[in-house]
N, C-alpha and C. Protein backbone atom coordinates (compact mmCIF):
# COMPACT_ATOMS: atom_id res chain seq x y z
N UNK A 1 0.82 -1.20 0.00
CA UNK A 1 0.00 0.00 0.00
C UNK A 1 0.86 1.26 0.00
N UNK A 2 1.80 1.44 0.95
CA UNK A 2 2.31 2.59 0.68
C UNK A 2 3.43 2.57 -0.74
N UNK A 3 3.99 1.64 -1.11
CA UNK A 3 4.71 1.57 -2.49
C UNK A 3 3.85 2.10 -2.78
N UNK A 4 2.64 1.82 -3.24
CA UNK A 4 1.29 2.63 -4.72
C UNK A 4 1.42 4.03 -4.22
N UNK A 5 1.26 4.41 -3.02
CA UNK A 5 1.04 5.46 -2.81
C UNK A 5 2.30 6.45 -3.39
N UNK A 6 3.78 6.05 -2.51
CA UNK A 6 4.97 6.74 -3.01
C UNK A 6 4.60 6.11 -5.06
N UNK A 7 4.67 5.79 -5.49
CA UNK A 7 4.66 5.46 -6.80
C UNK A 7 3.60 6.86 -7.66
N UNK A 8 2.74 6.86 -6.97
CA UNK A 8 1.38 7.56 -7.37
C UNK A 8 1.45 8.88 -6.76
N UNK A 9 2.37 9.03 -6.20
CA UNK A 9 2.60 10.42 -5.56
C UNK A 9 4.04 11.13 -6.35
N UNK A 10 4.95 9.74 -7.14
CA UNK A 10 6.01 10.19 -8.22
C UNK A 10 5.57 10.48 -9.57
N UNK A 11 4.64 9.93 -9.88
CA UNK A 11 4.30 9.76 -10.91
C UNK A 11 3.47 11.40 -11.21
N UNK A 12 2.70 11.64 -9.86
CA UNK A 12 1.85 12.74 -9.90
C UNK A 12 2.83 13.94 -10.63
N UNK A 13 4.62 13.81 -9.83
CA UNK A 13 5.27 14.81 -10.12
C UNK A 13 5.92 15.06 -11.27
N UNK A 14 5.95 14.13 -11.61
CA UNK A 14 6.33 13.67 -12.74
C UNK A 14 5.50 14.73 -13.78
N UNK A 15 3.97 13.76 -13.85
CA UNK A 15 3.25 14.78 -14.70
C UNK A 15 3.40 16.68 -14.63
N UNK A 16 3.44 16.87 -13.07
CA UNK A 16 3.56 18.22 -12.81
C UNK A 16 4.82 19.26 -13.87
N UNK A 17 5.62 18.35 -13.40
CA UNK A 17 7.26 18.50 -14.10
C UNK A 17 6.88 18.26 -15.96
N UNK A 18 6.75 17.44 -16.40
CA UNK A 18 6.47 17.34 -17.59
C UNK A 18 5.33 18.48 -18.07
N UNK A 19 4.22 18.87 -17.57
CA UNK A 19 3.18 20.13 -17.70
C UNK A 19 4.32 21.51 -17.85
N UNK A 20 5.18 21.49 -17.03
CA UNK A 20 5.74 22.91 -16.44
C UNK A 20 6.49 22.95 -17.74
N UNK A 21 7.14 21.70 -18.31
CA UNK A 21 8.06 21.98 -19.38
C UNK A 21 7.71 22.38 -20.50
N UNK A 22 6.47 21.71 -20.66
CA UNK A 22 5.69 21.38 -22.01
C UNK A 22 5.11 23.50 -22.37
N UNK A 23 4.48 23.83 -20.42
CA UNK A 23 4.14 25.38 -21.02
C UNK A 23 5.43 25.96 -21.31
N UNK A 24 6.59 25.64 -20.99
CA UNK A 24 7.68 26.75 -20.88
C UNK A 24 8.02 26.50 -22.66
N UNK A 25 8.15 25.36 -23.28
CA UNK A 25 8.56 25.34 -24.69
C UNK A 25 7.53 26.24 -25.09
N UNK A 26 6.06 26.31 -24.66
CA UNK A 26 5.07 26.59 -25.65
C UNK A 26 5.45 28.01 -25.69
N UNK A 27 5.38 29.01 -24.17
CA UNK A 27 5.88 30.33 -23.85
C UNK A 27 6.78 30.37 -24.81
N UNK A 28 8.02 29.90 -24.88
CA UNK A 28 9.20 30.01 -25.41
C UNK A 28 9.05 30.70 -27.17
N UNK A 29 8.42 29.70 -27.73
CA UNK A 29 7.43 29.67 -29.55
C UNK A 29 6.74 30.50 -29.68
N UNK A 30 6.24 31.29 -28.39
CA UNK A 30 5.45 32.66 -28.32
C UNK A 30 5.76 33.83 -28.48
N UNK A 31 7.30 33.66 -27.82
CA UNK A 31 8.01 34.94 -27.97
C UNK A 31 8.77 34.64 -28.70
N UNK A 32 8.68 33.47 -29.62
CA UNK A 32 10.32 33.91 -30.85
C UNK A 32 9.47 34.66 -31.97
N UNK A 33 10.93 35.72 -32.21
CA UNK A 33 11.08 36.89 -33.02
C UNK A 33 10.70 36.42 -34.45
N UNK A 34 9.46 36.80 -35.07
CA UNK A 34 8.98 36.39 -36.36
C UNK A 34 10.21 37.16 -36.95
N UNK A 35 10.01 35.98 -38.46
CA UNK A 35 10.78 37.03 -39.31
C UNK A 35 10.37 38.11 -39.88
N UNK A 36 11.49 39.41 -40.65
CA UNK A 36 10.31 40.08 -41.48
C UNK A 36 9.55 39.76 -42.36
N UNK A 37 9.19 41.10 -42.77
CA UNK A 37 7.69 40.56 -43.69
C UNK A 37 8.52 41.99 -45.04
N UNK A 38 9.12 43.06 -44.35
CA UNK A 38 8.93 44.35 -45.57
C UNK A 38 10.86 44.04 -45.34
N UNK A 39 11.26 45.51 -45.88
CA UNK A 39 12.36 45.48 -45.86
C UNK A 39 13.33 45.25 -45.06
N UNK A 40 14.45 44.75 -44.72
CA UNK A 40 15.14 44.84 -43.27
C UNK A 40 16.01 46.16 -43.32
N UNK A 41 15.49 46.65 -42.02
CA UNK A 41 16.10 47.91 -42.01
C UNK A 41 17.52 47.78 -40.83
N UNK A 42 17.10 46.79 -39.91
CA UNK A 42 18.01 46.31 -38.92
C UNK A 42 18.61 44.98 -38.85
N UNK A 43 19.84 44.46 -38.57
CA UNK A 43 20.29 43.62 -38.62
C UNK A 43 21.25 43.23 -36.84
N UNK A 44 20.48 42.32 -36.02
CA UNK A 44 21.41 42.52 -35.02
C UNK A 44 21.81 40.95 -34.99
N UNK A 45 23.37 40.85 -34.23
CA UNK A 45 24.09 39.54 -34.47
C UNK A 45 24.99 39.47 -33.06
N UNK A 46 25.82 38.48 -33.44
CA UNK A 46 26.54 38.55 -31.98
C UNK A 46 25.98 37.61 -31.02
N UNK A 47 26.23 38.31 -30.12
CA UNK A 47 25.25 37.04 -29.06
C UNK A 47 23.78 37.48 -28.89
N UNK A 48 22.80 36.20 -29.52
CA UNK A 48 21.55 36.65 -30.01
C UNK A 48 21.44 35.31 -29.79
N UNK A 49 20.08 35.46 -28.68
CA UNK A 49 19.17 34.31 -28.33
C UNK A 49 18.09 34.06 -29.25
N UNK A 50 17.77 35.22 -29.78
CA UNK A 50 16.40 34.94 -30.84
C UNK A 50 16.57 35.06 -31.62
N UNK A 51 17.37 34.45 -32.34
CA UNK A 51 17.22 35.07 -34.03
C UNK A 51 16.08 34.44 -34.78
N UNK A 52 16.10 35.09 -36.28
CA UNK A 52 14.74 34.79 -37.27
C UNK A 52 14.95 34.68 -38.51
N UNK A 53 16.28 34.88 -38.71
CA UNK A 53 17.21 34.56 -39.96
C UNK A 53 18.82 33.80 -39.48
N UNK A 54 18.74 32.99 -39.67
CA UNK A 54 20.07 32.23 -39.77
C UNK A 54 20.12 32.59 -38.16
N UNK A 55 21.52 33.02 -37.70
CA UNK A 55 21.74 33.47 -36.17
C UNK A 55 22.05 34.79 -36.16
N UNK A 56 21.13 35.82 -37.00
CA UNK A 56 21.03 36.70 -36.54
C UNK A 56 19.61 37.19 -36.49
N UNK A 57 19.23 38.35 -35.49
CA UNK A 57 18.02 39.06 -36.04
C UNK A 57 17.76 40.11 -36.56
N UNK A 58 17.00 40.25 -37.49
CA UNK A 58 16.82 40.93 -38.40
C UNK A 58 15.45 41.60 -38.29
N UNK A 59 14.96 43.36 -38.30
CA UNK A 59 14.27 43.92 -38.06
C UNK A 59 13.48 44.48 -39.32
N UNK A 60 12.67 44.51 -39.31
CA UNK A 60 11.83 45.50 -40.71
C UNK A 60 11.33 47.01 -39.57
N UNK A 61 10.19 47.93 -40.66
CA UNK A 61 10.27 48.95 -39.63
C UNK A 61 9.04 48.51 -38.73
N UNK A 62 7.93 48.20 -39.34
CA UNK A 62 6.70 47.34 -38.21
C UNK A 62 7.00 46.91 -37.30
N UNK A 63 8.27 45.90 -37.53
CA UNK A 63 8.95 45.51 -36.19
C UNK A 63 9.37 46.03 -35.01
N UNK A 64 10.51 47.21 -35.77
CA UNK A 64 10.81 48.21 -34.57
C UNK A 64 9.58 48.78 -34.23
N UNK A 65 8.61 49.32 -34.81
CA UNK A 65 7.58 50.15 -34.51
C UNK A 65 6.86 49.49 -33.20
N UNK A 66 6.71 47.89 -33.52
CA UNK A 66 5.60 47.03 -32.55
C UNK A 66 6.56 47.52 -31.02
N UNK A 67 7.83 47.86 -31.09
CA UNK A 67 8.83 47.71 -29.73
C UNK A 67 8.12 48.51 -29.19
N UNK A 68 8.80 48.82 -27.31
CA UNK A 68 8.74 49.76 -26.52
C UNK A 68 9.21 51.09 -27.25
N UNK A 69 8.23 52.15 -27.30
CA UNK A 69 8.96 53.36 -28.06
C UNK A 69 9.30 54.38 -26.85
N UNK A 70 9.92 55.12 -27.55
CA UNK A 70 10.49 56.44 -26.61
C UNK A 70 10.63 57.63 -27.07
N UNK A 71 10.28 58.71 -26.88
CA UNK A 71 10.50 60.29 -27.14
C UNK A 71 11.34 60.89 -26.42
N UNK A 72 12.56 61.27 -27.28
CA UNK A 72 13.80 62.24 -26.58
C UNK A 72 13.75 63.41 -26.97
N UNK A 73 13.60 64.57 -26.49
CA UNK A 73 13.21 66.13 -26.47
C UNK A 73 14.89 66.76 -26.43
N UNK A 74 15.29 67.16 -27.28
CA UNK A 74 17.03 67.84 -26.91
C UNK A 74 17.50 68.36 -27.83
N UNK A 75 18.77 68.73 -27.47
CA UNK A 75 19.37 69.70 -28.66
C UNK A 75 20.60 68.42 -29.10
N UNK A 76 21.03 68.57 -30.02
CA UNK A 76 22.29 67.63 -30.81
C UNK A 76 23.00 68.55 -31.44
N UNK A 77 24.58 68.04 -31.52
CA UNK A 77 25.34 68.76 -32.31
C UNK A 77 25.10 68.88 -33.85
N UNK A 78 23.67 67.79 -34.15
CA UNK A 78 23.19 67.91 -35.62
C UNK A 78 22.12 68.25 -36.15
N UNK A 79 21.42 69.13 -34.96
CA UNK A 79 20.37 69.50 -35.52
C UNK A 79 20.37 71.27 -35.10
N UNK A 80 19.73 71.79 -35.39
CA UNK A 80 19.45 72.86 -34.89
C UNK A 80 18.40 73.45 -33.98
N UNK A 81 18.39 73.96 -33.07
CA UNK A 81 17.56 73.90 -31.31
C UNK A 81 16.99 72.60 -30.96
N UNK A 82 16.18 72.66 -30.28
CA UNK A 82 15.55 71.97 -30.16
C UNK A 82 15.13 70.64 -30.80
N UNK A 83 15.14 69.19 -30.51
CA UNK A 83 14.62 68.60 -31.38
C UNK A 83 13.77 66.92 -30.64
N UNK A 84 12.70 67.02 -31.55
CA UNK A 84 11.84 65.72 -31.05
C UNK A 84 12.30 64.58 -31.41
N UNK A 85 12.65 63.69 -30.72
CA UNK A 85 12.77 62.41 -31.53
C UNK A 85 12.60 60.86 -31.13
N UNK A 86 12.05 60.07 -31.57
CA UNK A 86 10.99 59.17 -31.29
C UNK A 86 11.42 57.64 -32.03
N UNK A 87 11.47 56.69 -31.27
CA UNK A 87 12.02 55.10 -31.82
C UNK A 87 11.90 54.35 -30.59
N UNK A 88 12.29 53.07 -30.91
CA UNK A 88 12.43 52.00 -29.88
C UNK A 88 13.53 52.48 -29.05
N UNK A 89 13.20 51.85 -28.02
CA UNK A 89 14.56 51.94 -26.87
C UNK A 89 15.84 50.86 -27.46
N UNK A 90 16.72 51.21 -26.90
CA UNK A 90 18.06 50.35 -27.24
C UNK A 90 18.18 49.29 -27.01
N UNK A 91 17.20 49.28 -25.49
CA UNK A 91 17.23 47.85 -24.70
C UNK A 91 15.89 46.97 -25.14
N UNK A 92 14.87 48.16 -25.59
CA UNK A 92 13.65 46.79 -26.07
C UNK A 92 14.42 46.12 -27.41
N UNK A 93 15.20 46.80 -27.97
CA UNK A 93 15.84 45.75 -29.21
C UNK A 93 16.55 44.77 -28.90
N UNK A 94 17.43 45.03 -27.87
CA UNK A 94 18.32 44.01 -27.40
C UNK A 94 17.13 42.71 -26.25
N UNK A 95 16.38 42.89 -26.07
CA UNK A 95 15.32 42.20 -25.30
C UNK A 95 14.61 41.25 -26.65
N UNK A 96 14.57 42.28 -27.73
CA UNK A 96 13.59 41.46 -28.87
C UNK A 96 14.58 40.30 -29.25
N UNK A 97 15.74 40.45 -29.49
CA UNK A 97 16.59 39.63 -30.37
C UNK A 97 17.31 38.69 -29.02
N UNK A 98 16.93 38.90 -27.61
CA UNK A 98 17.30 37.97 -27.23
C UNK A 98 18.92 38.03 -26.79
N UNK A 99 19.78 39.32 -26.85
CA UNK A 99 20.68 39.97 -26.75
C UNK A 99 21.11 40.31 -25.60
N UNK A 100 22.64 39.24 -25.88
CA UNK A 100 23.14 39.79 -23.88
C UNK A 100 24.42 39.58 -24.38
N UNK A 101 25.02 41.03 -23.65
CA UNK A 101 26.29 41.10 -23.88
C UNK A 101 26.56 42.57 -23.12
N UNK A 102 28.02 42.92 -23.31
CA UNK A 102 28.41 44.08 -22.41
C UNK A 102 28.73 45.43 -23.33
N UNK A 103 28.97 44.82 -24.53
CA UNK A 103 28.70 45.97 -25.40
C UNK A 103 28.53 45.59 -26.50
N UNK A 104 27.80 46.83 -27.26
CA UNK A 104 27.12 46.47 -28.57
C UNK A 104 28.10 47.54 -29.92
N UNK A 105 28.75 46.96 -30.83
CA UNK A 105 29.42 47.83 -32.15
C UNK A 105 28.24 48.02 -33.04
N UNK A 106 27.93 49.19 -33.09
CA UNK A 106 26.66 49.68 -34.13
C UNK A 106 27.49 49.89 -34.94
N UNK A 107 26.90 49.62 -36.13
CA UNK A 107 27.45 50.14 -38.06
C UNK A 107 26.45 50.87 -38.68
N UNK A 108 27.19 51.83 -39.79
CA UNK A 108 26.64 52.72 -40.18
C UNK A 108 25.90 52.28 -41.67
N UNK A 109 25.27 52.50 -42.33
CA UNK A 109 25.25 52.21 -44.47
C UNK A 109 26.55 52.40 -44.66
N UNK A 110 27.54 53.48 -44.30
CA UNK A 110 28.50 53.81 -44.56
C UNK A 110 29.93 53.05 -44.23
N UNK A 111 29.70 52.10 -43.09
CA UNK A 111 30.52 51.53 -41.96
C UNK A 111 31.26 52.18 -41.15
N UNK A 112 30.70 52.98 -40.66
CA UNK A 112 31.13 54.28 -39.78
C UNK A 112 30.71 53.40 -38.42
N UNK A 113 31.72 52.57 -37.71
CA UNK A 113 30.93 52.25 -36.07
C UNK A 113 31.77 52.76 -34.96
N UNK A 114 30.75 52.25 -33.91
CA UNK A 114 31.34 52.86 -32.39
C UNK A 114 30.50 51.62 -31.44
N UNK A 115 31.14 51.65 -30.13
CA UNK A 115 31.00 50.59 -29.25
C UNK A 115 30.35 51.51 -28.59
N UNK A 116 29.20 50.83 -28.34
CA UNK A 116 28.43 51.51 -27.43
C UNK A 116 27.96 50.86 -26.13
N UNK A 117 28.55 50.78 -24.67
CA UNK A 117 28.30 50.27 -23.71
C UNK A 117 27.07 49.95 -23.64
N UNK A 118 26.45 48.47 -23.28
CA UNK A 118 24.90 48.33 -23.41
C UNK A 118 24.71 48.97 -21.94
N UNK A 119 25.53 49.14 -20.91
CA UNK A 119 24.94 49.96 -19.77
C UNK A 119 24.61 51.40 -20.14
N UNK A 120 25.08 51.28 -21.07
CA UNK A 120 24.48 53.34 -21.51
C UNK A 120 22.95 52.95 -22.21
N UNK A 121 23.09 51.72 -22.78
CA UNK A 121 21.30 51.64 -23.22
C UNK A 121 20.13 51.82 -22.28
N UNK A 122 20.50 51.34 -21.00
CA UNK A 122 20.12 50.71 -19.93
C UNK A 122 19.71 52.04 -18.81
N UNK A 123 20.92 52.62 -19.06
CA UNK A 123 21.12 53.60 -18.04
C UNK A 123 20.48 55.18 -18.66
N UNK A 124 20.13 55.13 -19.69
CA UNK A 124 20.15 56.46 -20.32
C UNK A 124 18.83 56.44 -21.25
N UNK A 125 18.28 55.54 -21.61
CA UNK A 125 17.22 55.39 -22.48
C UNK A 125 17.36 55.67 -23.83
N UNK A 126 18.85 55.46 -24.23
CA UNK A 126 19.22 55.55 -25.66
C UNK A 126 18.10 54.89 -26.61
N UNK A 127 17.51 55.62 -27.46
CA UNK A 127 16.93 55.09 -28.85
C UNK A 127 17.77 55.23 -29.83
N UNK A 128 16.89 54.04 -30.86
CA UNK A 128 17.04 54.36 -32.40
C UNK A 128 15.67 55.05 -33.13
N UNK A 129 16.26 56.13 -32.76
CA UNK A 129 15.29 57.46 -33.50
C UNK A 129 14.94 56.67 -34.79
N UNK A 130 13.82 56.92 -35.30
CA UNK A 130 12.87 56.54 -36.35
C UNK A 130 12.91 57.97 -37.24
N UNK A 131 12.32 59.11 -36.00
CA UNK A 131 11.82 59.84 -36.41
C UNK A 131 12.36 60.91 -35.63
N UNK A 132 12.24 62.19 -36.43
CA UNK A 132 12.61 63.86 -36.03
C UNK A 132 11.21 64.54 -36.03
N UNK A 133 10.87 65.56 -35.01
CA UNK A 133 9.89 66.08 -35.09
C UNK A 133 8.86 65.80 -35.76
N UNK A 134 8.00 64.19 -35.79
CA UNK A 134 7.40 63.88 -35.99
C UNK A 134 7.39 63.38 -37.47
N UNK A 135 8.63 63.38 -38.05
CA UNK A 135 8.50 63.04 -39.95
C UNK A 135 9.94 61.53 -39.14
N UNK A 136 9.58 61.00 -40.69
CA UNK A 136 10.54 59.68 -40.79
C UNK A 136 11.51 60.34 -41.31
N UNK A 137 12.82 59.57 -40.33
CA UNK A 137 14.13 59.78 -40.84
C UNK A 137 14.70 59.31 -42.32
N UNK A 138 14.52 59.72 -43.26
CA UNK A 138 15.20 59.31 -44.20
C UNK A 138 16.86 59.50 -44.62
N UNK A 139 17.41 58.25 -45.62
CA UNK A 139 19.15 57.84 -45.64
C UNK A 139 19.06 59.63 -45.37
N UNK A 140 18.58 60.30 -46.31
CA UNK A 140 19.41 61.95 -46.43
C UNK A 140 19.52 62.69 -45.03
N UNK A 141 18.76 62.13 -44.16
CA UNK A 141 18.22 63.11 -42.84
C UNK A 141 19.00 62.40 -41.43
N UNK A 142 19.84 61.27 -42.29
CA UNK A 142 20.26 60.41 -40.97
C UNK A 142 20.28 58.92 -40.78
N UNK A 143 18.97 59.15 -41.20
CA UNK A 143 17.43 57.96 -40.64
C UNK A 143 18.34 56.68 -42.11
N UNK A 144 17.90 55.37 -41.71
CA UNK A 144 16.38 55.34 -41.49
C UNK A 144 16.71 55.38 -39.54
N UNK A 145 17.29 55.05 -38.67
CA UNK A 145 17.92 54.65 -37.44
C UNK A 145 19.08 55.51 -37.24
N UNK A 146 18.95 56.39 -35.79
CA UNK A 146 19.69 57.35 -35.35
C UNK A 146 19.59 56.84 -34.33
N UNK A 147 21.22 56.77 -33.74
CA UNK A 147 21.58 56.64 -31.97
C UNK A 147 21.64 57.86 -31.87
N UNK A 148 20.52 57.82 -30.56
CA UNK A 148 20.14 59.55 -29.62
C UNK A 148 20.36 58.91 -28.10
N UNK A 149 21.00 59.73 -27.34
CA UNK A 149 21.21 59.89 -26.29
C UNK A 149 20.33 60.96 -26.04
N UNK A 150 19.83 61.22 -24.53
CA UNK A 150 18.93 62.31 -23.79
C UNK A 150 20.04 63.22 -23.29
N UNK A 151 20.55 64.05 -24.53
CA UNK A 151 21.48 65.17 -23.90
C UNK A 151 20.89 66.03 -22.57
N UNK A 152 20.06 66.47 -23.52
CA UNK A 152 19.67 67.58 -22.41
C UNK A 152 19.21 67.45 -21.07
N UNK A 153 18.66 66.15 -20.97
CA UNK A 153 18.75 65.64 -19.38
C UNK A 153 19.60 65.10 -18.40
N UNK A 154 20.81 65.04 -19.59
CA UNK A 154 21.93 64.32 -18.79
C UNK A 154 23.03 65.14 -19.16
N UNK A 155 23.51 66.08 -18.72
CA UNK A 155 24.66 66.95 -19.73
C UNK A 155 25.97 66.09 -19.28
N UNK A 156 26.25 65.13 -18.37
CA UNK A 156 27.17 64.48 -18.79
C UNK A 156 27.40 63.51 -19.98
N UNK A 157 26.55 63.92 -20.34
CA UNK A 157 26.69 63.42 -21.98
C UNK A 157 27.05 63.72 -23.11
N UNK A 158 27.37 65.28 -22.79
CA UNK A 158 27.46 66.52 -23.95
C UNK A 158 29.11 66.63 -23.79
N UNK A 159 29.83 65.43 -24.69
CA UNK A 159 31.00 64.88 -24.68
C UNK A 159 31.16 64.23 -26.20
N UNK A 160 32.72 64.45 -26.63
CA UNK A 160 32.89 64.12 -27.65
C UNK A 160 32.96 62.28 -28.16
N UNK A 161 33.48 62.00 -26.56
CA UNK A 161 33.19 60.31 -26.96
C UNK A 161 31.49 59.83 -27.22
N UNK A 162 30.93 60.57 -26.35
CA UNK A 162 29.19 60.20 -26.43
C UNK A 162 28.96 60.57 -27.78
N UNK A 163 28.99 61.73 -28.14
CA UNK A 163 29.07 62.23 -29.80
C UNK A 163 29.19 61.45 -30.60
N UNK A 164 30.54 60.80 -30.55
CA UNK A 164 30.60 59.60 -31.61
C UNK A 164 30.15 58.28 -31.28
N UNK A 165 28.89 58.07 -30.10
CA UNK A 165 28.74 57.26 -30.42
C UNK A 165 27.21 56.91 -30.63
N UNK A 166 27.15 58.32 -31.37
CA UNK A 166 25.40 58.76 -32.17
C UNK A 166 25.57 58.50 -33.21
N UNK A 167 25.48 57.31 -33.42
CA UNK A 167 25.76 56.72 -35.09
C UNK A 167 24.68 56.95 -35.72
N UNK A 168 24.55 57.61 -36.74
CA UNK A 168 23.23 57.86 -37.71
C UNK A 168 23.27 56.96 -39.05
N UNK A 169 22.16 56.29 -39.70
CA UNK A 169 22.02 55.71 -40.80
C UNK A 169 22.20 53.94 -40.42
N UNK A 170 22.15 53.86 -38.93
CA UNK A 170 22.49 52.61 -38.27
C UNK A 170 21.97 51.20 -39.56
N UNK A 171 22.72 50.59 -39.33
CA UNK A 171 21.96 49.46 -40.01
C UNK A 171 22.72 47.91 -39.67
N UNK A 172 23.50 48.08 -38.89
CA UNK A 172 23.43 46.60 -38.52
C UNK A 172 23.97 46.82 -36.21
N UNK A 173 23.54 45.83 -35.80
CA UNK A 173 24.42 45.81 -34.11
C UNK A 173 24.94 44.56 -34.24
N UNK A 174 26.28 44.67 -33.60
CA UNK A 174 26.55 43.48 -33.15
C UNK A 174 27.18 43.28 -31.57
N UNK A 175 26.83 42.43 -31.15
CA UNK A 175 26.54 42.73 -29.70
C UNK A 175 27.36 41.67 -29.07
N UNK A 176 28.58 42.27 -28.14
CA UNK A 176 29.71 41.84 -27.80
C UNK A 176 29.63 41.32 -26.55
């Protein structure tokens, strides 16, 4: 009698354990990163838990758009006064693709890059600007993806290393 019982009381856990796994794969298939559908405007690689092309992930703009967005209000050494500007956070990208690492090398269309500490993503609410005062960044304006830092809220930022590492025309991360 008590064998059935210990038996029927393993077995119970068993099932429990096998349930817990079965939701965690399903969770898991829930959150992997579809591929695109329009153009890829982003390309992130490196150490990447989610990818959706080969082992990297790859962004269209719907994609970035679906992210956590953010509005940075400030002045830049490239614009003139004031300026609005609006994209995913640094870190909902690195969250989408599944991205862990200590720093990330952004590239330019041009291959213009800079290492950008992912604690400055973290710490500062760095976006990839989409957009300037409400219009899309286009190649001529920057866009399509501008690294913005929140100057004006943080003036320890209003530095020539931070400067360069506002990469405009972004189009690929790779994350170190």
């Amino acid at each position: 009698m008590r064998r059935s019982l210990v038996y029927k009381c393993r077995v119970s856990k068993c099932k429990v354990l096998i349930a817990g796994v079965v939701i965690a794969l399903l969770s898991a298939q829930a959150i992997a990163l579809e591929a695109p559908e329009g153009p890829v405007l982003l390309v992130v690689s490196g150490k990447v838990g989610q990818p959706n092309v080969g082992d990297e992930a790859h962004f269209d703009k719907e994609m970035l758009e679906t992210l956590a967005q953010h509005e940075t209000t400030t002045r830049t050494p490239w614009y003139d006064g004031v300026t609005r500007f609006s994209g995913p956070l640094g870190r909902a990208i690195l969250e989408a693709a599944g991205a862990e690492g200590e720093s990330m090398r952004v590239i330019a269309l041009n291959e213009y890059a800079a290492t950008i500490p992912v604690s400055d993503v973290d710490h500062y609410d760095v976006i990839l600007a989409m957009q300037a005062n409400g219009k899309a960044l286009r190649v001529r304006d920057q866009g399509p993806l501008f690294v913005i830092y929140p100057f004006d809220t943080h003036p320890e930022l209003l530095n020539e290393e931070i400067f360069s590492r506002s990469v405009w025309q972004v189009a690929r991360i790779v994350v170190e």
